[in-house]
N, C-alpha and C. Protein backbone atom coordinates (compact mmCIF):
# COMPACT_ATOMS: atom_id res chain seq x y z
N UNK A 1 0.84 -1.16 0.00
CA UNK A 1 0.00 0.00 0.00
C UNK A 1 0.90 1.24 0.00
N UNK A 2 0.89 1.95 -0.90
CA UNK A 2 1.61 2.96 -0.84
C UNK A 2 1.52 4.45 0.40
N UNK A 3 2.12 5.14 0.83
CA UNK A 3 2.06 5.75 1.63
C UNK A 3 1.44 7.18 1.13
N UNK A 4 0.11 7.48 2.25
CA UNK A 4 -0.76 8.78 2.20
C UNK A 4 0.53 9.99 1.65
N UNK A 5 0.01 11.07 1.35
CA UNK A 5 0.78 12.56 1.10
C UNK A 5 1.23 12.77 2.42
N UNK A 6 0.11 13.09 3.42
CA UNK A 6 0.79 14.16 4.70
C UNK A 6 1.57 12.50 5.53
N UNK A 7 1.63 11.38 5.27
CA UNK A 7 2.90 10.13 6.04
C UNK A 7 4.07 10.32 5.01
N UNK A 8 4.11 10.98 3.85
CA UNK A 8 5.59 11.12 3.26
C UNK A 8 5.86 12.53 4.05
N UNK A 9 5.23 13.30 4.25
CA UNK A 9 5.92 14.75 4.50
C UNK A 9 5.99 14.69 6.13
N UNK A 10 5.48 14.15 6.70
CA UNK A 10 5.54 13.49 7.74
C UNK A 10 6.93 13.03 8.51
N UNK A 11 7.09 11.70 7.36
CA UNK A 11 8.19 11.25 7.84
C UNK A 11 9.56 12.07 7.20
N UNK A 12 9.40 12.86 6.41
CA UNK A 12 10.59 13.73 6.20
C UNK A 12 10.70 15.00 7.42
N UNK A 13 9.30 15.74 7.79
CA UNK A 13 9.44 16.58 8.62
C UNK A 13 10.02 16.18 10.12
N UNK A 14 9.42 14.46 10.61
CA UNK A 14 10.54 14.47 12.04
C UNK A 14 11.83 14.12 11.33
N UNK A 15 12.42 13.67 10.33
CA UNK A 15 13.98 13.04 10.10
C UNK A 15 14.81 14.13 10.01
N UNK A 16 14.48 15.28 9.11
CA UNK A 16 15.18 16.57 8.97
C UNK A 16 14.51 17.47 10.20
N UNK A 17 13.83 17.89 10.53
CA UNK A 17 13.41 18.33 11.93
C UNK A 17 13.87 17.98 13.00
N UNK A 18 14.54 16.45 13.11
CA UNK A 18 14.81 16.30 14.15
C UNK A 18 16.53 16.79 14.05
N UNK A 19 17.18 16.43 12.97
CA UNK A 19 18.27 17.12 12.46
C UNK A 19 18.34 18.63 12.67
N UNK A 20 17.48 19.12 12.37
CA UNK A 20 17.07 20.71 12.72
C UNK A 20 17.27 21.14 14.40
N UNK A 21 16.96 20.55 14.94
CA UNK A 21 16.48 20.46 16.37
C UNK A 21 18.12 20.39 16.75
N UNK A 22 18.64 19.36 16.57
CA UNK A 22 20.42 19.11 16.86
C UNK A 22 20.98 20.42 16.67
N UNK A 23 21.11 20.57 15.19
CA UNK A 23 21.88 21.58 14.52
C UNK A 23 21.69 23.01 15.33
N UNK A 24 20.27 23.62 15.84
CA UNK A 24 19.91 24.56 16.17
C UNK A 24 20.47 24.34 17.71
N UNK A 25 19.96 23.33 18.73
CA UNK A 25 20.77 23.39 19.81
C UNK A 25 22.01 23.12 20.16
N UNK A 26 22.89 22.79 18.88
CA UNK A 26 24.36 22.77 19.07
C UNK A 26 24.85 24.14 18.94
N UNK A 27 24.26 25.07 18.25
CA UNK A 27 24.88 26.29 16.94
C UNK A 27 24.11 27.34 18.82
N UNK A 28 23.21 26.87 19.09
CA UNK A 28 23.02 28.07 20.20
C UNK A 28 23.80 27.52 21.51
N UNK A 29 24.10 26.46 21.95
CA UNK A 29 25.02 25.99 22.88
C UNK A 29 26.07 26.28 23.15
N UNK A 30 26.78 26.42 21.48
CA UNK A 30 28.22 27.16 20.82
C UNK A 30 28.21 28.80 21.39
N UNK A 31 27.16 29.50 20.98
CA UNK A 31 27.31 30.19 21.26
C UNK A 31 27.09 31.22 22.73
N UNK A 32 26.23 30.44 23.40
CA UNK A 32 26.23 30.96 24.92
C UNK A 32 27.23 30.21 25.59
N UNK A 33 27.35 28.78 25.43
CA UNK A 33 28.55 28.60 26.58
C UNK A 33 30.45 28.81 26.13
N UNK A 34 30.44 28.35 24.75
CA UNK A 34 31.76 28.70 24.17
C UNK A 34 32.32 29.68 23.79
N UNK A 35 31.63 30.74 22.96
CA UNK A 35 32.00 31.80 23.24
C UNK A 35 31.31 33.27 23.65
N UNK A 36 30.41 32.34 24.86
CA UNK A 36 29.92 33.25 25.87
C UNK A 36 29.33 34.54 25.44
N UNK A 37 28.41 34.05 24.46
CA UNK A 37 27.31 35.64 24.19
C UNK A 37 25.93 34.99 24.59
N UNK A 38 26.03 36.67 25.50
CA UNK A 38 24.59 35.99 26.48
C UNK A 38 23.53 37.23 25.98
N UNK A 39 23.18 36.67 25.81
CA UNK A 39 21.85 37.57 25.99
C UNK A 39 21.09 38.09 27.22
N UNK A 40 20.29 39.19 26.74
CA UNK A 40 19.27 40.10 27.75
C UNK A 40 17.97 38.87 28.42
N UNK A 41 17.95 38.16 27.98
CA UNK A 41 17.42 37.27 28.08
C UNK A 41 17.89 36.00 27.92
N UNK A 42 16.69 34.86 28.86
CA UNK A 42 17.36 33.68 29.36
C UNK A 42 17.85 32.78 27.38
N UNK A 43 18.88 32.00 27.82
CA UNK A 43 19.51 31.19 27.05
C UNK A 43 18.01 30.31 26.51
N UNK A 44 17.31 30.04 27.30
CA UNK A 44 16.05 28.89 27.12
C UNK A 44 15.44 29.47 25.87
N UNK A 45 14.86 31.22 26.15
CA UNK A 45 14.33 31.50 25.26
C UNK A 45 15.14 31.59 23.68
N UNK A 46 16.25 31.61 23.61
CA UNK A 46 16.83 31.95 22.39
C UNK A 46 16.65 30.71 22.28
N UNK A 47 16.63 29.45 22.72
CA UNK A 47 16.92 28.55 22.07
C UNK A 47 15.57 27.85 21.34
N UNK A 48 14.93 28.05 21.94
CA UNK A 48 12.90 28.34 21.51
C UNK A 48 12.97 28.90 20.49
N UNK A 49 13.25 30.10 19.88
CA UNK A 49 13.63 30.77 18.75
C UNK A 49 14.23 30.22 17.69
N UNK A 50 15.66 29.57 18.21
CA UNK A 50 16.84 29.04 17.45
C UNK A 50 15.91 27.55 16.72
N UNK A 51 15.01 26.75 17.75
CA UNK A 51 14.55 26.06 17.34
C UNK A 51 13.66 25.72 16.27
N UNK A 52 12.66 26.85 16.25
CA UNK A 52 11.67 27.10 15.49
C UNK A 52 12.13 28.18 14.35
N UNK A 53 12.94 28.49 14.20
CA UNK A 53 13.56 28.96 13.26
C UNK A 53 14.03 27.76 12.35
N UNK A 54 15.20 26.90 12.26
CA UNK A 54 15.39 25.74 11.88
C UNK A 54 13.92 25.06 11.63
N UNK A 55 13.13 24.87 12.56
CA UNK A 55 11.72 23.88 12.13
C UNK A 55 11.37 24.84 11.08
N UNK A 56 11.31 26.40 10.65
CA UNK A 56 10.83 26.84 9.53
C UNK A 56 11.53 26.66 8.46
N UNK A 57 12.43 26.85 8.47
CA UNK A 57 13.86 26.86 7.50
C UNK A 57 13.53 24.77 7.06
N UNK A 58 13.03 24.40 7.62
CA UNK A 58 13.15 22.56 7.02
C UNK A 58 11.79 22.53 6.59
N UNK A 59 10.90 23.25 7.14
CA UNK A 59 9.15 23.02 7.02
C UNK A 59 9.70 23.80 5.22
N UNK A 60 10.02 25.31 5.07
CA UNK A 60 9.93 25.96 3.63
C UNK A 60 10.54 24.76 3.06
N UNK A 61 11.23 24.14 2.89
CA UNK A 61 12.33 23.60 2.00
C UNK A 61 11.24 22.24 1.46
N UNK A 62 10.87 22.06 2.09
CA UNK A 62 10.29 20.79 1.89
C UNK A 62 8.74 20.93 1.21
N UNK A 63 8.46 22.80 1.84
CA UNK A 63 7.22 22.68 0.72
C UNK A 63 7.73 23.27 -0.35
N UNK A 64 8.89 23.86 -0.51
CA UNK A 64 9.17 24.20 -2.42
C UNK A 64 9.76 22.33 -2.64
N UNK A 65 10.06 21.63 -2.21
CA UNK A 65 10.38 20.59 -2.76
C UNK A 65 9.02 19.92 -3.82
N UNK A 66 8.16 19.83 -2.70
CA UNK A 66 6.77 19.42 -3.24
C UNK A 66 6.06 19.47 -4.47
N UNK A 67 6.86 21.11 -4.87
CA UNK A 67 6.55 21.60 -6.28
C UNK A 67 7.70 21.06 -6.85
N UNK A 68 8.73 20.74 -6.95
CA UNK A 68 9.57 20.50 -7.68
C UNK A 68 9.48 19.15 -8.57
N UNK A 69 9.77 18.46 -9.49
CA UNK A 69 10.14 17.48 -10.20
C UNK A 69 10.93 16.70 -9.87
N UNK A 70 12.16 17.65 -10.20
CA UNK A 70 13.43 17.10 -9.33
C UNK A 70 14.27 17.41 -8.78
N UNK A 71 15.67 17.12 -8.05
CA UNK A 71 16.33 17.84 -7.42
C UNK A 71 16.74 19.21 -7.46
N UNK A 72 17.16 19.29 -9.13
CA UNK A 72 17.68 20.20 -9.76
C UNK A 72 16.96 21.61 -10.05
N UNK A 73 15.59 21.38 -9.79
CA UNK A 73 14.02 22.43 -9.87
C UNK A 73 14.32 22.35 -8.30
N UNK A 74 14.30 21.93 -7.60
CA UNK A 74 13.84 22.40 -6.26
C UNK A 74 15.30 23.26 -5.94
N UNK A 75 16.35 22.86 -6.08
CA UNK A 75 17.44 24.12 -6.12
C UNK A 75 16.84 25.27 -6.52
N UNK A 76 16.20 25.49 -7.86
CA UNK A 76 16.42 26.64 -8.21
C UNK A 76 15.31 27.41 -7.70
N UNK A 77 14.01 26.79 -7.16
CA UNK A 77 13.01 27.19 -6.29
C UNK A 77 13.44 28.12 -5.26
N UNK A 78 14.69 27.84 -4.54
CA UNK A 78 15.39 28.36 -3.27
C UNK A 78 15.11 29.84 -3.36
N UNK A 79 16.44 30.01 -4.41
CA UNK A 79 16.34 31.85 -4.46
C UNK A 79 15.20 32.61 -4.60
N UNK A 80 14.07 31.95 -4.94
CA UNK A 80 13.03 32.68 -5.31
C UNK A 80 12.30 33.22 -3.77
N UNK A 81 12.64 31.53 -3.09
CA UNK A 81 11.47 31.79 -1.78
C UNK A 81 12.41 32.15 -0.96
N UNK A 82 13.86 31.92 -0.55
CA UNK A 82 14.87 32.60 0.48
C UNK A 82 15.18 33.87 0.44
N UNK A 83 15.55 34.19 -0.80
CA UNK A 83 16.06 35.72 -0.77
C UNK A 83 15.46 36.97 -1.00
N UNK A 84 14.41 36.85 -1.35
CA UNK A 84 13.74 37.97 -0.95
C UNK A 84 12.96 38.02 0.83
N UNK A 85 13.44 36.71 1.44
CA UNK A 85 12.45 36.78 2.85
C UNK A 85 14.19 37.69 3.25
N UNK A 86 15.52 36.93 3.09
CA UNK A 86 16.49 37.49 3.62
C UNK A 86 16.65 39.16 3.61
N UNK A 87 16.36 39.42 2.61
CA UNK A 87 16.63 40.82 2.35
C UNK A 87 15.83 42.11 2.97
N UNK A 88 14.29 41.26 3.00
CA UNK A 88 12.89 42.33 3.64
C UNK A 88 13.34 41.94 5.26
N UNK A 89 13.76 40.68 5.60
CA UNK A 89 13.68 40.43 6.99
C UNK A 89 14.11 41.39 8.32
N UNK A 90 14.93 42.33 7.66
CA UNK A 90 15.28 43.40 8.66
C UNK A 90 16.88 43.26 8.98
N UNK A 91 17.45 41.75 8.46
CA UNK A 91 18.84 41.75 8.80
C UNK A 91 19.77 42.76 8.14
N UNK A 92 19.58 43.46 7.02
CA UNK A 92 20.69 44.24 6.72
C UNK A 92 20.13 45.40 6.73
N UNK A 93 18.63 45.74 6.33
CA UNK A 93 18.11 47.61 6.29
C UNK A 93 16.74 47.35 7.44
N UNK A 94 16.70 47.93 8.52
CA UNK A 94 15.49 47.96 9.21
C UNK A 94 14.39 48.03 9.02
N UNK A 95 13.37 47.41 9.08
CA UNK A 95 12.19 47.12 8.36
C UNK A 95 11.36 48.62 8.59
N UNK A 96 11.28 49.52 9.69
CA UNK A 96 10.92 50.83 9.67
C UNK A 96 11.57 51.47 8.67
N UNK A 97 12.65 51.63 8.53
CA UNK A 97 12.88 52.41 7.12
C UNK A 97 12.80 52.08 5.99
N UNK A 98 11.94 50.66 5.61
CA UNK A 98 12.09 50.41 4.26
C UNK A 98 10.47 51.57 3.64
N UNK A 99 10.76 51.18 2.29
CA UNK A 99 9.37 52.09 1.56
C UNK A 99 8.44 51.46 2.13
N UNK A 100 7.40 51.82 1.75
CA UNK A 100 5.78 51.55 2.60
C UNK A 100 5.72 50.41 1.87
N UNK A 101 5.82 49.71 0.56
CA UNK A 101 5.17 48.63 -0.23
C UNK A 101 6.35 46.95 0.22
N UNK A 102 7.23 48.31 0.60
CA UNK A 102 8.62 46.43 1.04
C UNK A 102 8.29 46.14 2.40
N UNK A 103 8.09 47.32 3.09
CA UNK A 103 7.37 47.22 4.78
C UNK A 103 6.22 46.22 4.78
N UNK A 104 5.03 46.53 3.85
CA UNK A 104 4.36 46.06 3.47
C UNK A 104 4.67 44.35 3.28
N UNK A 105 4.93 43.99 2.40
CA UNK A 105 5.66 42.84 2.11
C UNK A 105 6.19 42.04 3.42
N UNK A 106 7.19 42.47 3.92
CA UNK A 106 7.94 42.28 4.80
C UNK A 106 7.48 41.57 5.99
N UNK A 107 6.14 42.22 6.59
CA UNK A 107 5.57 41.92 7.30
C UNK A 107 4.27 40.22 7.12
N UNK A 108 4.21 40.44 6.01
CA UNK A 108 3.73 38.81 5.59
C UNK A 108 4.98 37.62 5.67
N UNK A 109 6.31 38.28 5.53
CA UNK A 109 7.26 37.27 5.51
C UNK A 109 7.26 36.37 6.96
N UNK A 110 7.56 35.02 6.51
CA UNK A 110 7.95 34.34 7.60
C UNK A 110 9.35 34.91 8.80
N UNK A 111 10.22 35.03 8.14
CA UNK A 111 11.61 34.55 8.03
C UNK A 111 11.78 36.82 9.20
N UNK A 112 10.78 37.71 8.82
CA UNK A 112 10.33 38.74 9.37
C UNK A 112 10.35 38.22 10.76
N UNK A 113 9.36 37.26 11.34
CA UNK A 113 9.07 37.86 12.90
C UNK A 113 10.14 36.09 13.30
N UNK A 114 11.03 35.63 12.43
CA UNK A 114 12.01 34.99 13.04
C UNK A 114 12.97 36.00 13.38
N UNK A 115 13.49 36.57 12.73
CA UNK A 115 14.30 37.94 13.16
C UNK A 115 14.01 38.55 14.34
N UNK A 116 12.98 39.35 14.39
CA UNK A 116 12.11 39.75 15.31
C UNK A 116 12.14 38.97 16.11
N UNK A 117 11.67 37.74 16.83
CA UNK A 117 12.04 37.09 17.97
C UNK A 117 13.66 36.98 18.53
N UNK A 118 14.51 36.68 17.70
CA UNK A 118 15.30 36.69 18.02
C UNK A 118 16.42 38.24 18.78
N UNK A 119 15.65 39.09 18.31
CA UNK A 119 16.04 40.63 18.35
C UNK A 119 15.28 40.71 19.87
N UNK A 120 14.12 40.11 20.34
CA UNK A 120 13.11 40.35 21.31
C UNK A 120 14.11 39.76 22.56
N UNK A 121 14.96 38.44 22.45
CA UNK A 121 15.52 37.54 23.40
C UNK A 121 16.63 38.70 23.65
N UNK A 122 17.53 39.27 22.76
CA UNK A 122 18.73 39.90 22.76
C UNK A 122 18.50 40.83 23.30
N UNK A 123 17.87 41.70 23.55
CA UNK A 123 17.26 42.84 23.76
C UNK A 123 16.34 43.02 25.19
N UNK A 124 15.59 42.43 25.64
CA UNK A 124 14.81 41.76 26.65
C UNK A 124 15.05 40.71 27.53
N UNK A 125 15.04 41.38 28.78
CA UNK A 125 15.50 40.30 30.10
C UNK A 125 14.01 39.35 29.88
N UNK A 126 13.13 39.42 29.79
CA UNK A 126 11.82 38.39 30.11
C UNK A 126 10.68 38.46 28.82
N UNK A 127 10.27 37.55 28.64
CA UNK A 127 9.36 37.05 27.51
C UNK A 127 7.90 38.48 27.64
N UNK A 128 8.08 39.06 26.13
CA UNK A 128 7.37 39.92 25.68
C UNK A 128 6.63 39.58 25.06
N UNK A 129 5.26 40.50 24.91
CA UNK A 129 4.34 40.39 24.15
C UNK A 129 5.00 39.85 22.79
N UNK A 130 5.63 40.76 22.45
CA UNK A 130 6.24 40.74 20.90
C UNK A 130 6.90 39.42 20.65
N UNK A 131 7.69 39.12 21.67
CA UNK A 131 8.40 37.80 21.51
C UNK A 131 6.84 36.34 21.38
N UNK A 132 6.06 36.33 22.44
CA UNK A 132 5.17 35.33 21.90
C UNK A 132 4.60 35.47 20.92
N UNK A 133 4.05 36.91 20.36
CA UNK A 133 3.85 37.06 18.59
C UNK A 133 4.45 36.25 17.67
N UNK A 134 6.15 36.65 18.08
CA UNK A 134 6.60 36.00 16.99
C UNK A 134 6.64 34.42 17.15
N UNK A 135 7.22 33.61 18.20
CA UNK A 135 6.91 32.80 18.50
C UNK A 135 5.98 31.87 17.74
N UNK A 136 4.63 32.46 18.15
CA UNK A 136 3.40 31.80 17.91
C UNK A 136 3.21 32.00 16.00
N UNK A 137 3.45 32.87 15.25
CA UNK A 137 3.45 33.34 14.07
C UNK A 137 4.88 32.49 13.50
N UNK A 138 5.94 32.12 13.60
CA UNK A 138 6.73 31.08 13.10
C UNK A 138 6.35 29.84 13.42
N UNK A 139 5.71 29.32 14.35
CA UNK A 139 5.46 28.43 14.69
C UNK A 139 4.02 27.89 13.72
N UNK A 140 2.93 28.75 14.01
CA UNK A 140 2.16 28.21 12.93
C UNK A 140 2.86 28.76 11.65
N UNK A 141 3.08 29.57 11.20
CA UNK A 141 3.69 28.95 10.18
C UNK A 141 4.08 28.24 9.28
N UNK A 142 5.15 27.29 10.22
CA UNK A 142 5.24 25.98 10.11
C UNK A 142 4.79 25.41 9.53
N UNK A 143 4.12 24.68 10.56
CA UNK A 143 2.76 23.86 10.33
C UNK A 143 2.13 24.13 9.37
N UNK A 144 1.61 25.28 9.36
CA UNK A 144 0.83 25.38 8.04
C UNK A 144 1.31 24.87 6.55
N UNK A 145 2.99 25.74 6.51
CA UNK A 145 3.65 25.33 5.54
C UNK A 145 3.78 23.51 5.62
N UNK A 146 4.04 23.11 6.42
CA UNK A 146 3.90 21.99 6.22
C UNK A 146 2.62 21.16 5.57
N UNK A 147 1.64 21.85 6.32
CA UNK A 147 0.17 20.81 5.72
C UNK A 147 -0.13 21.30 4.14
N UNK A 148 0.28 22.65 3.77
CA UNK A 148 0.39 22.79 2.01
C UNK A 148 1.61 21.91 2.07
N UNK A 149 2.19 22.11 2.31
CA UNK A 149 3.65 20.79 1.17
C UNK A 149 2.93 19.93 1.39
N UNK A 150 2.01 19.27 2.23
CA UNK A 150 1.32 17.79 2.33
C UNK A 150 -0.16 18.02 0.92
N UNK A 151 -0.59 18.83 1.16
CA UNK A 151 -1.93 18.97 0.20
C UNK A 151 -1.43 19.16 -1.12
N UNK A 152 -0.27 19.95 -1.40
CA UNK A 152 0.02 19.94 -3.18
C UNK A 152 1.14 18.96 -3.24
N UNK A 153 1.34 18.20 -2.11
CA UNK A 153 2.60 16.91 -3.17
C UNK A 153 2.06 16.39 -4.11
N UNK A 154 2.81 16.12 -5.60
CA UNK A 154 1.92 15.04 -6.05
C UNK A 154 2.76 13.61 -6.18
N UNK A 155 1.18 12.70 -6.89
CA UNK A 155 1.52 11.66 -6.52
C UNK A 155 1.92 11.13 -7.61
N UNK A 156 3.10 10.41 -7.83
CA UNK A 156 3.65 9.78 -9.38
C UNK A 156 3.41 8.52 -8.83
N UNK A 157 3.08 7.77 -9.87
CA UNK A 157 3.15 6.37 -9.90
C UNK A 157 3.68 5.53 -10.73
N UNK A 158 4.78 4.40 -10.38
CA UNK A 158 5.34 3.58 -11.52
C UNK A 158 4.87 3.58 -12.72
């Protein structure tokens, strides 16, 4: 019996998710205990952040995969859906000073209130409004992105 849509995306979302999960609490471990950048806030919360950041970053990938054919299409899918979230996200020009229509934009982006949380931990001794916003808004997310990569996979058959 071949396996449902959302048991393939399924079993890719805990295998790389759980990979995600490692990668994110090694890369924030590295950085509060080894070379000791602490934040305004507790280590726990960045790592809540760090986490669900990675779970978004594996949830997108897997729904541009969905559309793809083959490997070589889902590469080129990347730039389309990464770099414009990188650029509006606030990491290099502040999202208050962008024009009204990229602000605009910006604020639908995922990859937006991952920034934003993470800016909330650095910045803030104790869990803010703003920080469970973002939180809760990457988090579904997610999920969501996940259950479209489950609803438009398609199905090839021998």
């Amino acid at each position: 019996m071949p396996p449902a849509r959302v048991d393939l995306i399924a079993g890719y979302a805990l295998a790389f998710g759980g990979l995600a999960v490692v990668q994110a609490a090694s890369a924030t471990s590295a950085a509060v205990f080894v070379l000791d950048l602490r934040p305004a806030g507790s280590p726990w919360l960045l790592l809540v952040v760090a986490v669900l950041n990675a779970l978004l970053g594996m949830a997108l990938g897997l729904f541009v995969s969905a559309f793809a054919a083959t490997e070589f299409q889902a590469v080129q899918f990347f730039p389309a859906v990464i770099v414009p979230q990188i650029l509006l996200c606030g990491l290099f020009v502040p999202r208050d000073s962008m024009q009204p229509v990229l602000s605009a934009v910006s604020d639908v982006l995922p990859l937006s209130y991952a920034v934003d949380g993470m800016t909330e931990v650095v910045n803030h001794p104790g869990v803010t409004a703003a920080y469970v916003r973002d939180v809760v808004v990457v988090g579904a997310v997610t999920v969501a992105v996940l259950a479209l990569g489950a609803a438009t996979l398609r199905r090839r058959t021998p």
